[in-house]
N, C-alpha and C. Protein backbone atom coordinates (compact mmCIF):
# COMPACT_ATOMS: atom_id res chain seq x y z
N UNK A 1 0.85 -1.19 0.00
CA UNK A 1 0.00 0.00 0.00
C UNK A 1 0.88 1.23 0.00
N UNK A 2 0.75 2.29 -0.67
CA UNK A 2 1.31 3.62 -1.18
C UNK A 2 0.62 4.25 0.24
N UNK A 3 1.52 5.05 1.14
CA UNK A 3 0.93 5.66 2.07
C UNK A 3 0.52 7.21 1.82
N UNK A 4 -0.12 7.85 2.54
CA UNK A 4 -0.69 8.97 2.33
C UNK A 4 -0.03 9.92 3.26
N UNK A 5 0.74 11.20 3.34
CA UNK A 5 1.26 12.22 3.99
C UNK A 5 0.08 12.76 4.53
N UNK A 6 -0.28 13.37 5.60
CA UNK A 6 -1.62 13.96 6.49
C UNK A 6 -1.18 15.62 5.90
N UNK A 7 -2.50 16.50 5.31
CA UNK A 7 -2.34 17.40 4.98
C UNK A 7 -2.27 18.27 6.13
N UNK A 8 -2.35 19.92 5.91
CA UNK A 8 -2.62 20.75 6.99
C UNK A 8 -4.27 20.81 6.96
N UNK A 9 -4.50 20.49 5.56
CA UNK A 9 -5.96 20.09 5.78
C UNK A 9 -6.90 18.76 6.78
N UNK A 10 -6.21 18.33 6.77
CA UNK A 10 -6.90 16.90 7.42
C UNK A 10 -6.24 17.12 8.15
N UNK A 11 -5.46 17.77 9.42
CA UNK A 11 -5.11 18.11 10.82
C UNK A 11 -5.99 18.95 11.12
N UNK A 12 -6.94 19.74 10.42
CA UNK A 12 -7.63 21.14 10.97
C UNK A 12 -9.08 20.15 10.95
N UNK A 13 -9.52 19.28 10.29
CA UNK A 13 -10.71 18.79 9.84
C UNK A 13 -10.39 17.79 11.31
N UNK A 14 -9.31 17.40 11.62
CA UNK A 14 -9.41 15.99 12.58
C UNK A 14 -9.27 16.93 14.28
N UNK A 15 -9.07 18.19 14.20
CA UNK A 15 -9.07 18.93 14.91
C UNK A 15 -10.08 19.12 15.90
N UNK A 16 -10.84 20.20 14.41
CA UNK A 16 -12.58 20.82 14.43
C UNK A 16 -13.47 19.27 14.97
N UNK A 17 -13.27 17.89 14.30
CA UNK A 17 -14.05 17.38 14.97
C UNK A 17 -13.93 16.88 16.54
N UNK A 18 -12.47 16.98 17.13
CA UNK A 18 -12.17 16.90 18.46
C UNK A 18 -13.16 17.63 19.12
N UNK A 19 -12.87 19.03 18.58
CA UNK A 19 -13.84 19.90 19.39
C UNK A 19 -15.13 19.41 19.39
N UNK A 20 -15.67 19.72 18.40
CA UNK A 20 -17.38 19.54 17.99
C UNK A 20 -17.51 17.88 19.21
N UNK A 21 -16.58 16.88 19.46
CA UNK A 21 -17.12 15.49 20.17
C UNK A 21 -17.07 16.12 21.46
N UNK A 22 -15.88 16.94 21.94
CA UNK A 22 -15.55 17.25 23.18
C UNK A 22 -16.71 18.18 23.91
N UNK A 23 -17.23 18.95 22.62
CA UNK A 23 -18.20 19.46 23.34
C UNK A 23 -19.79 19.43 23.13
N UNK A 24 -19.78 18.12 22.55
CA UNK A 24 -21.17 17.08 22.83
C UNK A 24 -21.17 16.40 24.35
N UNK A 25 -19.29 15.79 24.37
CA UNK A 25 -19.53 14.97 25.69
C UNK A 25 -19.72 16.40 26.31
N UNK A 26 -19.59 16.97 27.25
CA UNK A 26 -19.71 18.21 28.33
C UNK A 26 -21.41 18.33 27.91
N UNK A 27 -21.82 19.04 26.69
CA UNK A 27 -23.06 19.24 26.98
C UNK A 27 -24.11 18.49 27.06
N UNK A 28 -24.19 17.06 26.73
CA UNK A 28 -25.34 16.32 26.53
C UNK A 28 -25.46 15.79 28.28
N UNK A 29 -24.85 15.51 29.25
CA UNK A 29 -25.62 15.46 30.36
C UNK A 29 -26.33 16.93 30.79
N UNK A 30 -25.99 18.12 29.95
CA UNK A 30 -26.43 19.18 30.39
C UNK A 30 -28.10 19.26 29.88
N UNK A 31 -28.08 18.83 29.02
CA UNK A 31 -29.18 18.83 28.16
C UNK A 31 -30.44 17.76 28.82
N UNK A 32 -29.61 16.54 29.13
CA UNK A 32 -30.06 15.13 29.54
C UNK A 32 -31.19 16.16 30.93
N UNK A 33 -30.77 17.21 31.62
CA UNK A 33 -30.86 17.57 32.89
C UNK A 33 -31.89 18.11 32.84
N UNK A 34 -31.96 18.96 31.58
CA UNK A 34 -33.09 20.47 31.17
C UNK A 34 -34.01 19.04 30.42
N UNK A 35 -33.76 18.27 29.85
CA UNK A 35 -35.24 17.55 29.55
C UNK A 35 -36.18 17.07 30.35
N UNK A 36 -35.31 16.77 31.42
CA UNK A 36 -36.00 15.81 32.92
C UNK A 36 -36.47 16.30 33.81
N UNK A 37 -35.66 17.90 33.87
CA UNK A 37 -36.53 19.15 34.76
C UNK A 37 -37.78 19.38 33.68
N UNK A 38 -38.24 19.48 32.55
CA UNK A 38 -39.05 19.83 32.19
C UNK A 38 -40.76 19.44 32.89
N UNK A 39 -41.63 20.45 33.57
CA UNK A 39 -42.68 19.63 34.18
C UNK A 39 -43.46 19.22 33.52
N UNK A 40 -44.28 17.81 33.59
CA UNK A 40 -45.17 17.06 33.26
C UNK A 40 -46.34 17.94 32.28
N UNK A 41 -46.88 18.03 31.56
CA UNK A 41 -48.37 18.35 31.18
C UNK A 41 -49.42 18.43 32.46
N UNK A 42 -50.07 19.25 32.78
CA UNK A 42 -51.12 18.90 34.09
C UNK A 42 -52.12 18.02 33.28
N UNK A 43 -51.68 17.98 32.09
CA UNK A 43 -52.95 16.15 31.51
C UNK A 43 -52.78 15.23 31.25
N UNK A 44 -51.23 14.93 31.92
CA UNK A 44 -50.52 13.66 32.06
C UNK A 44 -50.45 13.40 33.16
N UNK A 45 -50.04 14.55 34.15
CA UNK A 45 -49.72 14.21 35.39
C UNK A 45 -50.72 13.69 36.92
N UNK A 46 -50.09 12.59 37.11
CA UNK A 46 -51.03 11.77 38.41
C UNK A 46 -51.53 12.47 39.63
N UNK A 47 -51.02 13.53 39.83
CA UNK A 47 -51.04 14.79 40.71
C UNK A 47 -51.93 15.43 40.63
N UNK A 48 -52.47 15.70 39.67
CA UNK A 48 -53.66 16.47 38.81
C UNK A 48 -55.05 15.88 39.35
N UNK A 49 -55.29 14.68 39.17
CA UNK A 49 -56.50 13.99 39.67
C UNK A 49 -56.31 12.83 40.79
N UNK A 50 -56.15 13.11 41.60
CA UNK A 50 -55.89 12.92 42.96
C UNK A 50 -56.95 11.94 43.11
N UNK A 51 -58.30 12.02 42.87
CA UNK A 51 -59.45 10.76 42.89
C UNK A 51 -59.28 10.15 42.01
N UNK A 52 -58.00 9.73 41.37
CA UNK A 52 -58.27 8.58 40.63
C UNK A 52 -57.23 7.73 41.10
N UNK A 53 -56.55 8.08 42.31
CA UNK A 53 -55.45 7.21 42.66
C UNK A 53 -56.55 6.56 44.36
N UNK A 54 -55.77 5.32 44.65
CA UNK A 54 -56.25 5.09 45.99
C UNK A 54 -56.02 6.13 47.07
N UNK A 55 -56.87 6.41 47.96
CA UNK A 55 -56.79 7.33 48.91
C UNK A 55 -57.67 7.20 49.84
N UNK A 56 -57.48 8.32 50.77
CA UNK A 56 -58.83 8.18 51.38
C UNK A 56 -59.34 9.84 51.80
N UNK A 57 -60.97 9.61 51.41
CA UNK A 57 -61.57 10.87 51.59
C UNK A 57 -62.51 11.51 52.56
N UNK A 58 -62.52 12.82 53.28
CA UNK A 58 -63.12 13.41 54.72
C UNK A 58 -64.49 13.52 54.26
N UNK A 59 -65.42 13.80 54.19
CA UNK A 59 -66.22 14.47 53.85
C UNK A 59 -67.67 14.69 55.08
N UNK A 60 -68.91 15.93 54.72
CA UNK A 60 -69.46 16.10 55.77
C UNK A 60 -71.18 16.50 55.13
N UNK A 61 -71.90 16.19 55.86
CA UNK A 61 -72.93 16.24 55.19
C UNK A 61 -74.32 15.97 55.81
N UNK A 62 -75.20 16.22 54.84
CA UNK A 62 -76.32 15.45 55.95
C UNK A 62 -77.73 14.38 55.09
N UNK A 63 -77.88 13.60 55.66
CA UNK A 63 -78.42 12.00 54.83
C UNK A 63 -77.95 11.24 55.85
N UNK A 64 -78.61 10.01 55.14
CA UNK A 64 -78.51 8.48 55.61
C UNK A 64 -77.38 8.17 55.48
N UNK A 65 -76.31 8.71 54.62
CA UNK A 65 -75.13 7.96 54.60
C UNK A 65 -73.76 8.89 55.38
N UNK A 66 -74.71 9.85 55.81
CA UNK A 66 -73.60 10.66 56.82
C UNK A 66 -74.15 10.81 58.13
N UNK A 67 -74.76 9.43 58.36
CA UNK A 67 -75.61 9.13 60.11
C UNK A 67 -76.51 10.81 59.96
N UNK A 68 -77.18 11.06 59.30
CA UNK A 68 -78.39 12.20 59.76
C UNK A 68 -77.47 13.51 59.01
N UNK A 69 -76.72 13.56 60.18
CA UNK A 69 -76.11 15.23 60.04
C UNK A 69 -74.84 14.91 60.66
N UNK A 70 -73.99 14.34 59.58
CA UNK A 70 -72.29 13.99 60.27
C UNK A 70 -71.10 14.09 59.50
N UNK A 71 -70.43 13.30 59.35
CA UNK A 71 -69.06 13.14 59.18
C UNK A 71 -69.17 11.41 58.50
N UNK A 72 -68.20 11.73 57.15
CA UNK A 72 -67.86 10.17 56.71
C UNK A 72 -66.34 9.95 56.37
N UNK A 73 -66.23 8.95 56.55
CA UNK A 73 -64.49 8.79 55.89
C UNK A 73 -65.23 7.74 54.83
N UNK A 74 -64.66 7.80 53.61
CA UNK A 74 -64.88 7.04 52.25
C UNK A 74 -62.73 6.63 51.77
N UNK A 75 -62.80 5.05 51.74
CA UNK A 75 -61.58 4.27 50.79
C UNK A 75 -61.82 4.42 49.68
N UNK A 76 -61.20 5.42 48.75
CA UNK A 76 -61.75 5.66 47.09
C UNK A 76 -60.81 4.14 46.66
N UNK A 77 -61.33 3.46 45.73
CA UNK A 77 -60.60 2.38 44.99
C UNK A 77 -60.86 2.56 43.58
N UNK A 78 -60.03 2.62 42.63
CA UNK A 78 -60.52 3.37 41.36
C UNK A 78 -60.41 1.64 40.43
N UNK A 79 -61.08 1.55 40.41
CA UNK A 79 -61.33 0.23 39.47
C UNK A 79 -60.99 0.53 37.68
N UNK A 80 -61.30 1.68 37.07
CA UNK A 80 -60.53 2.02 36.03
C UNK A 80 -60.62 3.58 36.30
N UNK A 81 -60.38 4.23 35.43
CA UNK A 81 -60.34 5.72 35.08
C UNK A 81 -61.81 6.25 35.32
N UNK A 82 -62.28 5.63 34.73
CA UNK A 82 -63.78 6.31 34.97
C UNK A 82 -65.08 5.57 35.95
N UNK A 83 -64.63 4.81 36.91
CA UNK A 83 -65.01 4.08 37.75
C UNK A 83 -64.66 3.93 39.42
N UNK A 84 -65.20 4.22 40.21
CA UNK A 84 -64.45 4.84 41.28
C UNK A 84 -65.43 3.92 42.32
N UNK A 85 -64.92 3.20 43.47
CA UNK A 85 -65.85 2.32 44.39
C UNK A 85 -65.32 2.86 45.71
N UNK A 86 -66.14 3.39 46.32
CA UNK A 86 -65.67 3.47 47.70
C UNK A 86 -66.47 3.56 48.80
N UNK A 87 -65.78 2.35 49.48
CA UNK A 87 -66.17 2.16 51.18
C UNK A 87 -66.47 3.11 51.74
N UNK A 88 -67.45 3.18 52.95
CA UNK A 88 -67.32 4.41 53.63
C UNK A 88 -68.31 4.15 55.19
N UNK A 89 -67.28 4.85 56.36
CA UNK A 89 -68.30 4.44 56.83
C UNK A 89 -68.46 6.13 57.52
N UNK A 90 -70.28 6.05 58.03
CA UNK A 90 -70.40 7.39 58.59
C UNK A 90 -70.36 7.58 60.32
N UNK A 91 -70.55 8.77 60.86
CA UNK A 91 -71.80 8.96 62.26
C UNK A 91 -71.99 10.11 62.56
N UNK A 92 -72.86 10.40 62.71
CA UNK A 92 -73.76 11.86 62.62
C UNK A 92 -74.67 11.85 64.18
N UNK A 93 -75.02 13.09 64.06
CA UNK A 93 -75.79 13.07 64.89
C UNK A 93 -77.25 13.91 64.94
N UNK A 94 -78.29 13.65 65.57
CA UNK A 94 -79.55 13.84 64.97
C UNK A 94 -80.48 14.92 66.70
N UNK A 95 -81.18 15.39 66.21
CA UNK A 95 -81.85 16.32 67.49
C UNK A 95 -82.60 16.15 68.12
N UNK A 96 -83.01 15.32 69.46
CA UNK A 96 -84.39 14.52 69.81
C UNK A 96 -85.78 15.40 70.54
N UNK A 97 -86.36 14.94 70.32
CA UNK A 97 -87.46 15.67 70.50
C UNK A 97 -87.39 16.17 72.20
N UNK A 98 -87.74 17.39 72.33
CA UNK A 98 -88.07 17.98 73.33
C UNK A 98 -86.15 18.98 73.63
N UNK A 99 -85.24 18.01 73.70
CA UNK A 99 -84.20 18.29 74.37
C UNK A 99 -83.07 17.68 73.73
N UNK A 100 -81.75 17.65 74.03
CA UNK A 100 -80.75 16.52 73.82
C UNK A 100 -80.46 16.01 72.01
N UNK A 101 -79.51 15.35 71.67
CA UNK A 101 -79.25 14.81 70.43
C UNK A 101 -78.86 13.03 70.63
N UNK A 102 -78.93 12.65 69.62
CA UNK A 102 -78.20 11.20 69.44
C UNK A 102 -77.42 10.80 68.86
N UNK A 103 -76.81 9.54 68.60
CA UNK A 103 -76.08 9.38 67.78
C UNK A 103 -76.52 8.44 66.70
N UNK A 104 -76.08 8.22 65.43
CA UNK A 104 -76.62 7.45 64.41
C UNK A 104 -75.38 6.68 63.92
N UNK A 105 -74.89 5.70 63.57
CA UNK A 105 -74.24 5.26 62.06
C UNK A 105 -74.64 4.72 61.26
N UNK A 106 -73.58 4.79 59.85
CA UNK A 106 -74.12 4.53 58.64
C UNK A 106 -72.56 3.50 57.79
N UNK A 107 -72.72 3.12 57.52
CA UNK A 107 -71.62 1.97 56.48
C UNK A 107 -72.81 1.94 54.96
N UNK A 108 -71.79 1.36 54.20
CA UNK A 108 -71.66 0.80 52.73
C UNK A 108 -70.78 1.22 52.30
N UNK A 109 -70.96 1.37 50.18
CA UNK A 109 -69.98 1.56 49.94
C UNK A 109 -70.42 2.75 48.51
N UNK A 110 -70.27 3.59 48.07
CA UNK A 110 -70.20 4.48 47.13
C UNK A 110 -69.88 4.07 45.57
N UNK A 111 -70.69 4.32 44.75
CA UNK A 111 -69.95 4.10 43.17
C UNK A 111 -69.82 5.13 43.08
N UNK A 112 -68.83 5.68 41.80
CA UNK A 112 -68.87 6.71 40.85
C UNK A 112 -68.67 6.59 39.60
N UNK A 113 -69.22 7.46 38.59
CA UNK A 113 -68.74 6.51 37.17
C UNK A 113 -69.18 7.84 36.22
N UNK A 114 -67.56 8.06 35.52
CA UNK A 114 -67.19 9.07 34.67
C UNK A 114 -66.20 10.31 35.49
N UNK A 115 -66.06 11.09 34.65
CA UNK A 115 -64.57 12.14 35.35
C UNK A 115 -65.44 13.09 36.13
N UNK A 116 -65.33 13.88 35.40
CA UNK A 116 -65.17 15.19 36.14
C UNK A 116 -67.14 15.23 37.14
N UNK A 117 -67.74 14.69 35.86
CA UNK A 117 -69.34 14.96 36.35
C UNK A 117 -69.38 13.51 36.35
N UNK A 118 -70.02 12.82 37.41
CA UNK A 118 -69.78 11.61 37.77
C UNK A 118 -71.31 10.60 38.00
N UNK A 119 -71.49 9.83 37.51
CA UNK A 119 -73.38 9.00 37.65
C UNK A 119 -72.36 8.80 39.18
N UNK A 120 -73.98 9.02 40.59
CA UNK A 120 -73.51 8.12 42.00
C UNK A 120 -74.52 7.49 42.39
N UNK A 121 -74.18 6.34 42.72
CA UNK A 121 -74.41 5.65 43.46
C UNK A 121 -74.26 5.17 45.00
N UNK A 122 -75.09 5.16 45.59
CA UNK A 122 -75.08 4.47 47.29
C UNK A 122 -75.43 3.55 47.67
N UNK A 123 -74.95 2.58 48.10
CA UNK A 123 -75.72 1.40 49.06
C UNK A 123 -75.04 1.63 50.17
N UNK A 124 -75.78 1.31 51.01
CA UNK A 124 -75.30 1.04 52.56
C UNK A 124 -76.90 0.67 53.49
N UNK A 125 -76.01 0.83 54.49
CA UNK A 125 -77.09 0.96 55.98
C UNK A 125 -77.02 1.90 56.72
N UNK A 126 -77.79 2.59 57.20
CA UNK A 126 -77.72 4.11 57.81
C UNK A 126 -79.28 4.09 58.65
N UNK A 127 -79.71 5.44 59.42
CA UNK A 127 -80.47 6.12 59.80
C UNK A 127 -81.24 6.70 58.22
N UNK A 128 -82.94 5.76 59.17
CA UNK A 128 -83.62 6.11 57.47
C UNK A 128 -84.90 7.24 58.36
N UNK A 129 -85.28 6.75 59.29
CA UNK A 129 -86.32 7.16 59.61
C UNK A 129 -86.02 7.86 61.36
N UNK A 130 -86.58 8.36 61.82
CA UNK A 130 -86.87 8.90 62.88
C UNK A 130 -88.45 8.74 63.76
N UNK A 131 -88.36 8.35 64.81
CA UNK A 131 -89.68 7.87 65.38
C UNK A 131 -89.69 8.49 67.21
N UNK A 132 -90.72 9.04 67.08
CA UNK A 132 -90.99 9.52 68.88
C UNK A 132 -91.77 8.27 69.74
N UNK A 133 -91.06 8.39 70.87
CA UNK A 133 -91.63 7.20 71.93
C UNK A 133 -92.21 8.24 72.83
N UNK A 134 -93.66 7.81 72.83
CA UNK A 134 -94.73 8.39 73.31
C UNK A 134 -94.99 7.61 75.32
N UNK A 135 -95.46 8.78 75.99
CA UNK A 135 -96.26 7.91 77.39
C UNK A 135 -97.06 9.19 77.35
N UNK A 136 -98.46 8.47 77.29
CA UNK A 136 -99.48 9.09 77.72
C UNK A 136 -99.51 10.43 76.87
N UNK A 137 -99.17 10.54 75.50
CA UNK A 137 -99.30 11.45 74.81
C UNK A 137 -98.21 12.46 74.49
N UNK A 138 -96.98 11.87 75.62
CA UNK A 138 -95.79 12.94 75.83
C UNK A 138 -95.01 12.29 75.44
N UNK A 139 -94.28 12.95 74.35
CA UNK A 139 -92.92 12.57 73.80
C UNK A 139 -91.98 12.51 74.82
N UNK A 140 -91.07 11.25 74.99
CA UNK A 140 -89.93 11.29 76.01
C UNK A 140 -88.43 10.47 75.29
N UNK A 141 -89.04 10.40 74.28
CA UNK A 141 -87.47 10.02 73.50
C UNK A 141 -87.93 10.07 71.90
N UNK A 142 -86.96 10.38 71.52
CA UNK A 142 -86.41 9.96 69.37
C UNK A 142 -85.64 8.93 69.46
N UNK A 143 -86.17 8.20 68.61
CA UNK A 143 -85.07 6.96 68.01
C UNK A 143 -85.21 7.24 66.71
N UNK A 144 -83.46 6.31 66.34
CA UNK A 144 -83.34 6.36 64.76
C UNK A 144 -83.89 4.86 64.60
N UNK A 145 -84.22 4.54 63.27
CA UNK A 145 -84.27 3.29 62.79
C UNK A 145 -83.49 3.58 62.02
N UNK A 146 -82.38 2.03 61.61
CA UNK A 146 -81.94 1.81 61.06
C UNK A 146 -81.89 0.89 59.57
N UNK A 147 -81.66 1.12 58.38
CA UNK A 147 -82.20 0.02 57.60
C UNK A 147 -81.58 0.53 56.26
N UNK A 148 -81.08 -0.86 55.20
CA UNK A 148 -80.97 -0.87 53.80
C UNK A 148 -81.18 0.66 53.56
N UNK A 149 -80.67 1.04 52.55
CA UNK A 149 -81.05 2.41 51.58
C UNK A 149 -79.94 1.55 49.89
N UNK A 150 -80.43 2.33 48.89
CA UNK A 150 -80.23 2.54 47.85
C UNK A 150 -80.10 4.11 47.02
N UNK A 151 -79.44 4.64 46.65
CA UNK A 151 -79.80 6.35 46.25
C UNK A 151 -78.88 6.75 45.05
N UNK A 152 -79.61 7.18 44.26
CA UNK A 152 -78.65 7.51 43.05
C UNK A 152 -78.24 8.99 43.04
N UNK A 153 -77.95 9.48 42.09
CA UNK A 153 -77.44 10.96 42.25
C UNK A 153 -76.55 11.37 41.20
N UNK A 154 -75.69 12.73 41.64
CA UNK A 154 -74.57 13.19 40.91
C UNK A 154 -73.73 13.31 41.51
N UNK A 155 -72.16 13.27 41.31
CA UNK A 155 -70.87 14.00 41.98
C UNK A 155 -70.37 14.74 40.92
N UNK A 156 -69.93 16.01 41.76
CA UNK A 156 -68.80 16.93 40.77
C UNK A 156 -67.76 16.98 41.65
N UNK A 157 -66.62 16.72 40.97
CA UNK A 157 -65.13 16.14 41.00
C UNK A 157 -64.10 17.51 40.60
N UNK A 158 -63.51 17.91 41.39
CA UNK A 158 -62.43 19.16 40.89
C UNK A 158 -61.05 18.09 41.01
N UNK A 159 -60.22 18.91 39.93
CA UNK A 159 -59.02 18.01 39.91
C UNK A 159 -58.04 18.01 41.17
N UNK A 160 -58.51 18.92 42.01
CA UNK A 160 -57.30 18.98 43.41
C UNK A 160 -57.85 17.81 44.43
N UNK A 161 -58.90 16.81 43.87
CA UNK A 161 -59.33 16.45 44.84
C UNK A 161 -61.08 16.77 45.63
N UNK A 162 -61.43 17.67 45.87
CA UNK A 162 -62.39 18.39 46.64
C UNK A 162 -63.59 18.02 45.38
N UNK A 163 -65.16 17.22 46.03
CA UNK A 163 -66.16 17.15 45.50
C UNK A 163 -67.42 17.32 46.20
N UNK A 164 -68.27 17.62 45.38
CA UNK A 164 -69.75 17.59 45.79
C UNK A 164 -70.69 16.71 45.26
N UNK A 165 -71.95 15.60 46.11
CA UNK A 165 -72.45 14.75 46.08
C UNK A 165 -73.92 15.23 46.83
N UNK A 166 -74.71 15.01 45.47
CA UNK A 166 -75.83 14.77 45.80
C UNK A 166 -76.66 13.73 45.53
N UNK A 167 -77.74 12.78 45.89
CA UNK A 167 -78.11 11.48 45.97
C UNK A 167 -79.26 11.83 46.18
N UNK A 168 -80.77 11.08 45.74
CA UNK A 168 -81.86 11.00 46.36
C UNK A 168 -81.85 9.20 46.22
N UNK A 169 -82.86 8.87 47.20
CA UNK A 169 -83.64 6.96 46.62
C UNK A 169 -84.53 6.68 47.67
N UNK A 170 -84.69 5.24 48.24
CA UNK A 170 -85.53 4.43 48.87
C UNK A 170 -84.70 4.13 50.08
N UNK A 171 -85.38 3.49 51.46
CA UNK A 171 -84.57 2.87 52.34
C UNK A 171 -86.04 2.13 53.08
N UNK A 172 -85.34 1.07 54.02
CA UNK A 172 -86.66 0.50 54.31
C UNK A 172 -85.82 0.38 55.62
N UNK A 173 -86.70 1.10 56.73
CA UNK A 173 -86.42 1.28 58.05
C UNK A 173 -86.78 -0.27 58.77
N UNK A 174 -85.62 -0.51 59.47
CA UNK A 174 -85.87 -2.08 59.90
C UNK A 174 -85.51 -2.55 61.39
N UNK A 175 -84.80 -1.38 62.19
CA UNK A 175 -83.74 -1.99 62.88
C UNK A 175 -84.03 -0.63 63.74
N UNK A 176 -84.45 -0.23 65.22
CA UNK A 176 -85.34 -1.88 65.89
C UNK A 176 -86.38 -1.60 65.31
N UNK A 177 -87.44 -3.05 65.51
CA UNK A 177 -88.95 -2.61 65.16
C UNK A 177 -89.85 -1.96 65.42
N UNK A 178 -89.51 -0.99 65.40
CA UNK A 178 -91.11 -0.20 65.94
C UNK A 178 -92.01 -0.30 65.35
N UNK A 179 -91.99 -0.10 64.01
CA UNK A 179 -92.96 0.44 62.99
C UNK A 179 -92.68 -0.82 61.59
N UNK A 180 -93.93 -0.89 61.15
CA UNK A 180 -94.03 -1.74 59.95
C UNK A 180 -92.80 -1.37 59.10
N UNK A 181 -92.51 -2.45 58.37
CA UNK A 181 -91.64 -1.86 57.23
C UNK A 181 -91.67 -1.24 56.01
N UNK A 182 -91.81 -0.11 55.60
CA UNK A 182 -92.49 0.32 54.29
C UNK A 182 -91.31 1.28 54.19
N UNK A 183 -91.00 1.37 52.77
CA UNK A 183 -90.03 2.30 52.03
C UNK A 183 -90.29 3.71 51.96
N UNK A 184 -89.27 4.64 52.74
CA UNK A 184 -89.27 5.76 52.45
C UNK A 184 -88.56 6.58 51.78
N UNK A 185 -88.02 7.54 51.51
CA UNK A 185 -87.57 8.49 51.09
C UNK A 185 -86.19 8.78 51.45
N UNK A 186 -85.41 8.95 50.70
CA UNK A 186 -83.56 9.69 51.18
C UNK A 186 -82.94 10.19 50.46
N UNK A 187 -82.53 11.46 50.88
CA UNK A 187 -82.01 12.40 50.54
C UNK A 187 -80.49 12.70 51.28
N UNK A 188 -79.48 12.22 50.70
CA UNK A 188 -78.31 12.87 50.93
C UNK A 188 -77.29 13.84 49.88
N UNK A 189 -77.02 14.74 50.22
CA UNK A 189 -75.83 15.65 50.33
C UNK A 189 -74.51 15.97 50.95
N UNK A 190 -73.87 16.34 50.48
CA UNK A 190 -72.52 16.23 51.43
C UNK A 190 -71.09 16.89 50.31
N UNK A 191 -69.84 16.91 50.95
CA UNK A 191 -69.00 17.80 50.09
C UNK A 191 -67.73 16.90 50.86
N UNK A 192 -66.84 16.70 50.47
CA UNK A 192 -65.65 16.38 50.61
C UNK A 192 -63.95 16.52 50.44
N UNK A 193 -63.22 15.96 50.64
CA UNK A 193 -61.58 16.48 50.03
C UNK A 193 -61.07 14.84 50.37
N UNK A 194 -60.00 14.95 49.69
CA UNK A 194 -59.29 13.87 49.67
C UNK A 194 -58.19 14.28 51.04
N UNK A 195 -58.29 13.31 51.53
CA UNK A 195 -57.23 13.38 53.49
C UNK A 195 -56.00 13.10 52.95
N UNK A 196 -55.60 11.69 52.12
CA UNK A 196 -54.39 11.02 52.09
C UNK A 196 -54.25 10.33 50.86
């Protein structure tokens, strides 16, 4: 093989590309740094919708499923994106006739289904009805009955977390017996935030 003498040209060309590599290596972890600081989309990011991850939520209200006029803790479990199941249990408290208050609770478990505006659902057991214990014509106590409910409704869902729930349906007061069993009426409301 006939060898080749290295020009002043091909020393300046083998030069220039030293540089140009030398200062890829230096800048590309620089670069690597500014892509990874870049923040998320807020319509990618898991942070954003806080009810769609497991958690658990405060909320306060008044219905059968917040014992009368109380306080619930709800386990959100998100079964897909647009499907949301959660446990919950309540206890509230209610105003008895003449004087004094009581106490009520309430358990089941909550559906939700879709984002932001949500179909709801309730089942549980709660305070359906309210009944006065009479002597001789004089009220001397309120009791709750307790019993089944069913209630459908709406939730609106903000992305920080924080919603509002309204529900109407049926419940059939059972527990203790006072009174026959016949289906009444329920109405709950209530507002919440995500705790954890």
């Amino acid at each position: 093989m006939i060898g080749r003498t290295a020009t002043a040209a091909d020393v300046s060309a083998r030069r220039r590309g030293a540089v140009v590599v030398g200062a890829l290596a230096v800048l590309a972890p620089t670069c690597h740094w500014a892509w990874a600081a870049e923040p998320t989309p807020p319509a990618l990011s898991q942070a954003a919708f806080p009810r769609e991850r497991v958690g658990l939520d405060l909320a306060m209200g008044f219905g059968s499923i917040y014992g009368t006029i109380g306080l619930q803790a709800r386990f959100d479990v998100p079964v897909r994106r647009w499907l949301l199941v959660a446990p919950f249990l309540g206890g509230g408290l209610f105003f008895k006739e003449g004087s004094g208050v009581g106490a009520a609770p309430a358990a089941g478990v909550s559906l939700s289904v879709g984002h932001r505006f949500r179909l709801a659902v309730d089942l549980g057991v709660g305070p359906v009805a309210l009944v006065d214990l009479d002597v001789h014509g004089t009220a001397v106590d309120t009791r709750t009955l307790l019993g089944p409910l069913v209630a459908l409704g709406l939730e609106v869902a903000r992305e920080n977390g924080a919603y509002v729930r309204a529900s109407i349906g049926a419940a059939w007061p059972e527990w203790p017996s006072l009174v026959s069993s016949r289906a009444t009426l329920v109405i709950n409301v209530g507002a919440g935030v995500r705790a954890l």
